[in-house]
Protein backbone atom coordinates (compact mmCIF):
# COMPACT_ATOMS: atom_id res chain seq x y z
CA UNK A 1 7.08 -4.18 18.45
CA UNK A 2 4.01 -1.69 19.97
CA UNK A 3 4.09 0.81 22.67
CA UNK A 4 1.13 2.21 22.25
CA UNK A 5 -1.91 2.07 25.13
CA UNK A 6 -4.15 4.33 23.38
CA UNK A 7 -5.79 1.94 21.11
CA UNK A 8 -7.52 1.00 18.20
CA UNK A 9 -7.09 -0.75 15.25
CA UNK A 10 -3.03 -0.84 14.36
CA UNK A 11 -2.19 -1.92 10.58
CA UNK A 12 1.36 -2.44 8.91
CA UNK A 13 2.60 -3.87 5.51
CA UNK A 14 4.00 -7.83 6.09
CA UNK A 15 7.14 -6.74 5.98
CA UNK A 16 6.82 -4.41 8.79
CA UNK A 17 6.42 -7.19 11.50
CA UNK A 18 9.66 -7.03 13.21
CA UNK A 19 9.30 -3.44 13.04
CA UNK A 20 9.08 -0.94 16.12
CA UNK A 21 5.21 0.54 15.04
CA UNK A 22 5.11 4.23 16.31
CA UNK A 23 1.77 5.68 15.69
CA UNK A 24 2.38 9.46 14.91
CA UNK A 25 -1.47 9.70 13.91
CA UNK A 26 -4.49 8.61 15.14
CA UNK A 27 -6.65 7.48 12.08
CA UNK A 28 -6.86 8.08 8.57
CA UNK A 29 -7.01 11.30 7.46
CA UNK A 30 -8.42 10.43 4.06
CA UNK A 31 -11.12 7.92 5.36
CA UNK A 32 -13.51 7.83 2.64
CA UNK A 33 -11.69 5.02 0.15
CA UNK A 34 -15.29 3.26 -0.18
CA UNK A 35 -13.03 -0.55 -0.56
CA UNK A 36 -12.00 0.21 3.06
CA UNK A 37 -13.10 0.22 6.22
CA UNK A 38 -9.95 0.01 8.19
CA UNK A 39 -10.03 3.13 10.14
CA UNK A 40 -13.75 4.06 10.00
CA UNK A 41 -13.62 3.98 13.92
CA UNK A 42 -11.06 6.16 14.36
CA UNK A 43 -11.80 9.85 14.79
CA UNK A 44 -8.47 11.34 12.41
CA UNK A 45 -6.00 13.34 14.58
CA UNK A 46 -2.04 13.87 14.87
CA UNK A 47 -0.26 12.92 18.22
CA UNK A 48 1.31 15.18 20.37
CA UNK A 49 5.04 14.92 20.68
CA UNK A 50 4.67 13.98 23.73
CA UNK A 51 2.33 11.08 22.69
CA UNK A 52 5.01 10.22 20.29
CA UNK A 53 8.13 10.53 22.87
CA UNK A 54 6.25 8.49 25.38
CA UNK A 55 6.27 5.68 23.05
CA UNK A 56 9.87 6.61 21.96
CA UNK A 57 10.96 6.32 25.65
CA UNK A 58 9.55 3.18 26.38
CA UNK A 59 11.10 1.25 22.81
CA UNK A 60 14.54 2.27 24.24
CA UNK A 61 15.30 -0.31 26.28
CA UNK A 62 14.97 -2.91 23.37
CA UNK A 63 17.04 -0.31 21.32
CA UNK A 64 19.77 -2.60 20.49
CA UNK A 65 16.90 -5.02 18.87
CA UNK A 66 15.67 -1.85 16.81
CA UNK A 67 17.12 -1.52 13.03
CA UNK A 68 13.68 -0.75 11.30
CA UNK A 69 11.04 1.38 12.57
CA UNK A 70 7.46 2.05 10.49
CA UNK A 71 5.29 5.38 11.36
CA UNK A 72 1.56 4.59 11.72
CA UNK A 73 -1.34 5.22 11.24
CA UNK A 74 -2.71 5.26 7.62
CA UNK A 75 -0.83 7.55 5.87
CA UNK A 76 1.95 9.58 7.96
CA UNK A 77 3.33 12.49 5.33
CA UNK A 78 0.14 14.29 5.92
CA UNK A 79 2.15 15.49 9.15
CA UNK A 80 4.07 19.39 8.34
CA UNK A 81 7.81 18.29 6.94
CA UNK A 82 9.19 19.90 9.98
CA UNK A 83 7.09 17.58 12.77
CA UNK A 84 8.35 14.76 10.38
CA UNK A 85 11.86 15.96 10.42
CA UNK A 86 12.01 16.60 14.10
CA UNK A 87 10.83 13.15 14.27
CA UNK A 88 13.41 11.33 12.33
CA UNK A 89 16.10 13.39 14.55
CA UNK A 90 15.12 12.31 17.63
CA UNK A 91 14.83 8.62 16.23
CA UNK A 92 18.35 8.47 14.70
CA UNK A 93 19.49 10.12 18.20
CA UNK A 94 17.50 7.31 20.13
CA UNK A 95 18.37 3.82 18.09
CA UNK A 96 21.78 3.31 16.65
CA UNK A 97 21.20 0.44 15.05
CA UNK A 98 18.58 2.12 12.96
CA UNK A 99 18.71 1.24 9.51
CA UNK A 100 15.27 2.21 7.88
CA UNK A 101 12.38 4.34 8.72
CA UNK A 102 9.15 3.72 6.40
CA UNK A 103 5.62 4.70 6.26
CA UNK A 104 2.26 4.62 4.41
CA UNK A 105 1.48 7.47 2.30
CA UNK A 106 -1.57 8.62 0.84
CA UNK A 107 -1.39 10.22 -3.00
CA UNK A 108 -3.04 13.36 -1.41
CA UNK A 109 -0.28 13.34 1.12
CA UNK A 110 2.58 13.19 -0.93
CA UNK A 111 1.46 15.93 -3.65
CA UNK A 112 1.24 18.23 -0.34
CA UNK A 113 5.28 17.96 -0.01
CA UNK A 114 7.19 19.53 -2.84
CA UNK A 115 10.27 17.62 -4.21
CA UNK A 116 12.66 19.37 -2.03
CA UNK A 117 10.26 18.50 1.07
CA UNK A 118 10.96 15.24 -0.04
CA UNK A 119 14.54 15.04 -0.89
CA UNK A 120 15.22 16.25 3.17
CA UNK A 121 13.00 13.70 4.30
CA UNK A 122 14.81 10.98 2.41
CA UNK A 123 18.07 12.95 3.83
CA UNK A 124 16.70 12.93 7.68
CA UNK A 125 15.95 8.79 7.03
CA UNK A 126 12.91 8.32 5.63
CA UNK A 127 13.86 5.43 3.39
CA UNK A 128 10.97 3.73 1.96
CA UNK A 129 7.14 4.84 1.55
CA UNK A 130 4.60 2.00 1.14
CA UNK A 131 2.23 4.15 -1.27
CA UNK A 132 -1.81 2.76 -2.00
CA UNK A 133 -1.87 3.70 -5.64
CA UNK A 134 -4.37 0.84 -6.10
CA UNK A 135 -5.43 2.21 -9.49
CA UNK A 136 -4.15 3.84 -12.65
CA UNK A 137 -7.25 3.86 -14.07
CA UNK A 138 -9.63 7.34 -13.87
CA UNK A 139 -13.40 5.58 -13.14
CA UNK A 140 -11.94 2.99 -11.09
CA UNK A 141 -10.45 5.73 -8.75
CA UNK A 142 -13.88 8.20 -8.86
CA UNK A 143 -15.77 5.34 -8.23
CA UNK A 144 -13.65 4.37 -4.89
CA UNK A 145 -13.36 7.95 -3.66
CA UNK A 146 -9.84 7.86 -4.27
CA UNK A 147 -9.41 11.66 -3.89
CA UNK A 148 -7.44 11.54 -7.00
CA UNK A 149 -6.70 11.44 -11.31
CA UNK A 150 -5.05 8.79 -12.75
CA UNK A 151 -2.39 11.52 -13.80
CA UNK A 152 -2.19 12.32 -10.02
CA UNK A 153 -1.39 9.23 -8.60
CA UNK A 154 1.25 8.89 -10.88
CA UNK A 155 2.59 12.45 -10.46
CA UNK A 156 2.76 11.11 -6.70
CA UNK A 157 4.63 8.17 -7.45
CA UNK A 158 7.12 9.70 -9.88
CA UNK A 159 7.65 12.22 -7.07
CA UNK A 160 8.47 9.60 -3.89
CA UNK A 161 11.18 8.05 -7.18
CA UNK A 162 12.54 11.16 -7.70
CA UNK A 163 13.43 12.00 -4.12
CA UNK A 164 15.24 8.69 -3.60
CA UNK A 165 12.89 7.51 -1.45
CA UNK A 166 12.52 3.71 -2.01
CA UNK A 167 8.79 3.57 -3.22
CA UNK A 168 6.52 0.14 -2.65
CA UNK A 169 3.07 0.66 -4.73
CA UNK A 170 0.32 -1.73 -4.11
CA UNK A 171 -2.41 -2.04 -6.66
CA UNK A 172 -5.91 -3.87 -5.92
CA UNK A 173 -6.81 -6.77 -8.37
CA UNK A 174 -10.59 -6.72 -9.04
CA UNK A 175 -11.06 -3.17 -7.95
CA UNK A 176 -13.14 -2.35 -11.17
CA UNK A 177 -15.47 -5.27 -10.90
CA UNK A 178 -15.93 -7.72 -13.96
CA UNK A 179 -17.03 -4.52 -16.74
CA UNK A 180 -13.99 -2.70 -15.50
CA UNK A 181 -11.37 -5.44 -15.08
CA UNK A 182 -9.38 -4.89 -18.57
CA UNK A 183 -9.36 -1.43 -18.49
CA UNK A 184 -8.25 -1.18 -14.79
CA UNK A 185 -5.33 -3.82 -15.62
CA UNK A 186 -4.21 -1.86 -18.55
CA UNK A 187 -4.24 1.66 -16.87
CA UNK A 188 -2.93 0.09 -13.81
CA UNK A 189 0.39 -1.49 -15.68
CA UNK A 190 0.93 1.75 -17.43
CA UNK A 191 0.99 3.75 -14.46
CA UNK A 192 3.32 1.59 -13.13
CA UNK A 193 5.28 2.20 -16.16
CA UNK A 194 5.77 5.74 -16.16
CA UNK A 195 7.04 5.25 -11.83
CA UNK A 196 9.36 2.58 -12.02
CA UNK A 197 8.51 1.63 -8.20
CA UNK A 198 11.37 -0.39 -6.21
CA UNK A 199 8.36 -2.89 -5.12
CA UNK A 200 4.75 -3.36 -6.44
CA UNK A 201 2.51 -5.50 -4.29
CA UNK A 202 -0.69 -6.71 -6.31
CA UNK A 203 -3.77 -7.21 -3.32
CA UNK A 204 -6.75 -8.87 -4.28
CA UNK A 205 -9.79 -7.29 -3.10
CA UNK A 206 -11.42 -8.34 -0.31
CA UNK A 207 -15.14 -7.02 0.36
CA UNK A 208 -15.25 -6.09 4.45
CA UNK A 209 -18.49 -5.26 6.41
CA UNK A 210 -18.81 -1.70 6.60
CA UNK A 211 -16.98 -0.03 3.19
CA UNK A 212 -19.90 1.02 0.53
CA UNK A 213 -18.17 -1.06 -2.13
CA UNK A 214 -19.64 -4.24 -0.07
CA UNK A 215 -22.84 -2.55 0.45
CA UNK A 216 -22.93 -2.29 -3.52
CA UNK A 217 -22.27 -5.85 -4.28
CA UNK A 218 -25.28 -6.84 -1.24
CA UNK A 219 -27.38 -5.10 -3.25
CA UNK A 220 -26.38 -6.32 -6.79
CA UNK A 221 -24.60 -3.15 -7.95
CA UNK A 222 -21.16 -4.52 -8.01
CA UNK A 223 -19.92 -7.73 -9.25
CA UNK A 224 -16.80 -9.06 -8.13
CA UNK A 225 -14.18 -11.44 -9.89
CA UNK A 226 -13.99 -15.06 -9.40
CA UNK A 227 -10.94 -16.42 -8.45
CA UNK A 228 -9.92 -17.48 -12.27
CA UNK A 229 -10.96 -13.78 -13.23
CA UNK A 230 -8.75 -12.45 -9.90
CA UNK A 231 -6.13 -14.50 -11.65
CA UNK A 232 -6.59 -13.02 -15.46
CA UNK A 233 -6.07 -9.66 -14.60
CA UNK A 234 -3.46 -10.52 -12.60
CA UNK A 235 -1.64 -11.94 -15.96
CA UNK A 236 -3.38 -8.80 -18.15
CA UNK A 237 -1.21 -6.38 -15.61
CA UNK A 238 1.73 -8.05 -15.20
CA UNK A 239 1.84 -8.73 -19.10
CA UNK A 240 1.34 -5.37 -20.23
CA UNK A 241 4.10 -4.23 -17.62
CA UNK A 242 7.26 -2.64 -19.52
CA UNK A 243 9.57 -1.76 -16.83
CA UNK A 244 13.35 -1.22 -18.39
CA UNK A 245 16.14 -4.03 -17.88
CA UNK A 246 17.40 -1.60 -14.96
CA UNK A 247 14.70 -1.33 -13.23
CA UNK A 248 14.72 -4.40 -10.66
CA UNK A 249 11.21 -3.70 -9.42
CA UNK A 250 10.60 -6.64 -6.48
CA UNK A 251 7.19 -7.78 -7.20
CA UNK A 252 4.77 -9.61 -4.89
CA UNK A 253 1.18 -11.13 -4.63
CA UNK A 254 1.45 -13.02 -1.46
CA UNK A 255 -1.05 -10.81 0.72
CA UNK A 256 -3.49 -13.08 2.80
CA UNK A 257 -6.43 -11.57 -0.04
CA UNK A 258 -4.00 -13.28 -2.79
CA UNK A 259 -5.16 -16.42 -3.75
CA UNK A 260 -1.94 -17.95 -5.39
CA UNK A 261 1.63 -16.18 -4.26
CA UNK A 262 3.88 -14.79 -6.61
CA UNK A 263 7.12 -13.42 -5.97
CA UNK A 264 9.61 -12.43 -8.24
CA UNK A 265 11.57 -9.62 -9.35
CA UNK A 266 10.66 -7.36 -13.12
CA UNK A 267 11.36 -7.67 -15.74
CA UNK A 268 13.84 -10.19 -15.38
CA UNK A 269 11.06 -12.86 -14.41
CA UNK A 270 8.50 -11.48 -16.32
CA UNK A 271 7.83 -14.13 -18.47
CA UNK A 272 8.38 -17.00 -15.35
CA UNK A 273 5.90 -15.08 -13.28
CA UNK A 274 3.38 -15.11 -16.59
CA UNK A 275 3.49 -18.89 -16.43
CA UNK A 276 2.78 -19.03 -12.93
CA UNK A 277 -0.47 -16.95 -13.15
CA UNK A 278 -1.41 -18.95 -16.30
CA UNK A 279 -1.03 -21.94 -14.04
CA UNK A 280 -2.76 -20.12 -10.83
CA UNK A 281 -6.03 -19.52 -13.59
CA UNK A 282 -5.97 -23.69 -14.36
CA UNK A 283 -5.74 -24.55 -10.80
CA UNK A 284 -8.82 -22.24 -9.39
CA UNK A 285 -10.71 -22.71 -12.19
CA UNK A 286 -11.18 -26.33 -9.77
CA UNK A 287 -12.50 -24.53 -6.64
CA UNK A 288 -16.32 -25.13 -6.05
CA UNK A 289 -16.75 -23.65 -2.24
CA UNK A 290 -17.52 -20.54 -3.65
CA UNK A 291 -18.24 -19.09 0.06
CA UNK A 292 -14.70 -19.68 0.90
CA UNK A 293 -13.14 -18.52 -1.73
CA UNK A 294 -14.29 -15.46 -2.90
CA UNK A 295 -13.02 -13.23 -0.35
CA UNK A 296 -16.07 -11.78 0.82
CA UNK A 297 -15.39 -11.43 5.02
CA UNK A 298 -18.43 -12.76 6.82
């Protein structure tokens, strides 16, 4: 659900689509993430409140279909904790049937708040942050002009846990190329480790027109993973994950970038979800329309 005329491009995680989208930014204020090209049109900015009340306004006639709404654009906790707060007010005040408010957060972003910005967010009704950790491993996160360390990303992390803020990570399979895959898997899992997210989404990269990481593999200065290899570090990651028997961490790989969907929940299906990806590696080692498959966007 959109009411928004201002335009542009609008994204929001899969489970987001019977959401109410209210774009409280303009943009990315980040930007430079050379894998992405999402928002490279969009001149950054934060909306007025009365850009952000118009749209309020015009969702409350369909209030009593409302129960979830997600902040947009790219990464909404780079707004002051008060706008935020002011913000969740007047959305608990406008939908009754409100039951979660979530957003995308850059790592940058949430190091900004401190824990007790945090905690009153998660008080106010901020329930769940979809966070783009996509790495745990220190080149792989240089290279893509991250913005941050490996030890930052999962200071971020461990913060959004520690706040009780649900916390969805999503990691990029393939982001390190073939010389970097093990080493990316390996960091990646023990990042994940030392957060203990509520979700982790695994995306496999997808090279779009536009982002410098496709302009490196055009000119033979990055080489991507075939499906099979997509698939292997899939299995490296999710075997070297060690997430404790309480954890319950829903994990997914069912993106449109994924090749084969997995869906289960860690560590309880750990070894179940091992045996699918060992299948997933058999089955694509098949494919031979390598134009198709490789996830290159024309």
């Amino acid at each position: 659900m959109y009411f928004d005329t201002a335009g542009g491009p609008v994204f929001r995680p899969p489970s987001e689509a019977d959401s109410f989208i209210l774009r409280v930014t303009m943009g990315c204020s980040h930007n430079r993430c050379t894998y992405c090209n999402m928002y490279r049109a969009v001149n950054f900015r934060v909306r007025t409140m009365a850009e952000i009340m118009a749209q309020v306004n015009a969702a409350k006639g369909y209030q009593k279909f409302i129960r979830r709404i997600f902040l947009a654009d790219g990464n909404a906790l780079v707004l002051v904790t008060d706008k935020l707060l002011e913000i969740l007010a007047i959305l608990k005040e406008s939908f009754p049937k409100l039951r979660r408010v979530s957003c995308y957060a850059g790592p940058k972003d949430i190091l900004s708040k401190t824990p007790q910005d945090l905690q009153r967010l998660y008080e106010a009704g901020l329930t769940l942050v979809y966070y783009g950790m996509e790495s745990g491993d220190d080149e792989v996160l240089s290279h893509v002009c991250k913005g941050v360390t490996a030890q930052q990303s999962i200071e971020a992390g461990q913060r959004v846990v520690a706040s009780g803020i649900k916390l969805s990570v999503m990691v990029i399979v393939g982001l390190a190329g073939k010389i970097g895959s093990k080493a990316h898997a390996h960091h990646t899992a023990q990042a994940i480790n030392a957060i203990h997210p509520y979700m982790l989404s695994a995306l496999t990269l997808m090279m779009y027109p536009g982002s410098e990481l496709r302009d490196e593999y055009e000119h033979g200065q990055f080489e991507i993973l075939s499906p099979t290899e997509s698939m292997g570090e899939l299995y490296e990651l999710i075997s070297e994950l060690k997430l404790p028997h309480e954890a319950h961490c829903l994990f997914r790989s069912n993106h449109i970038s994924n090749y084969i969907a997995l869906a289960g929940t860690l560590p309880r299906d750990k070894e179940r979800l091992l045996s699918e990806a060992k299948w997933g590696m058999a089955e694509l080692s098949t494919l031979t329309d390598w134009d198709v498959y490789n996830n290159v966007e024309k």
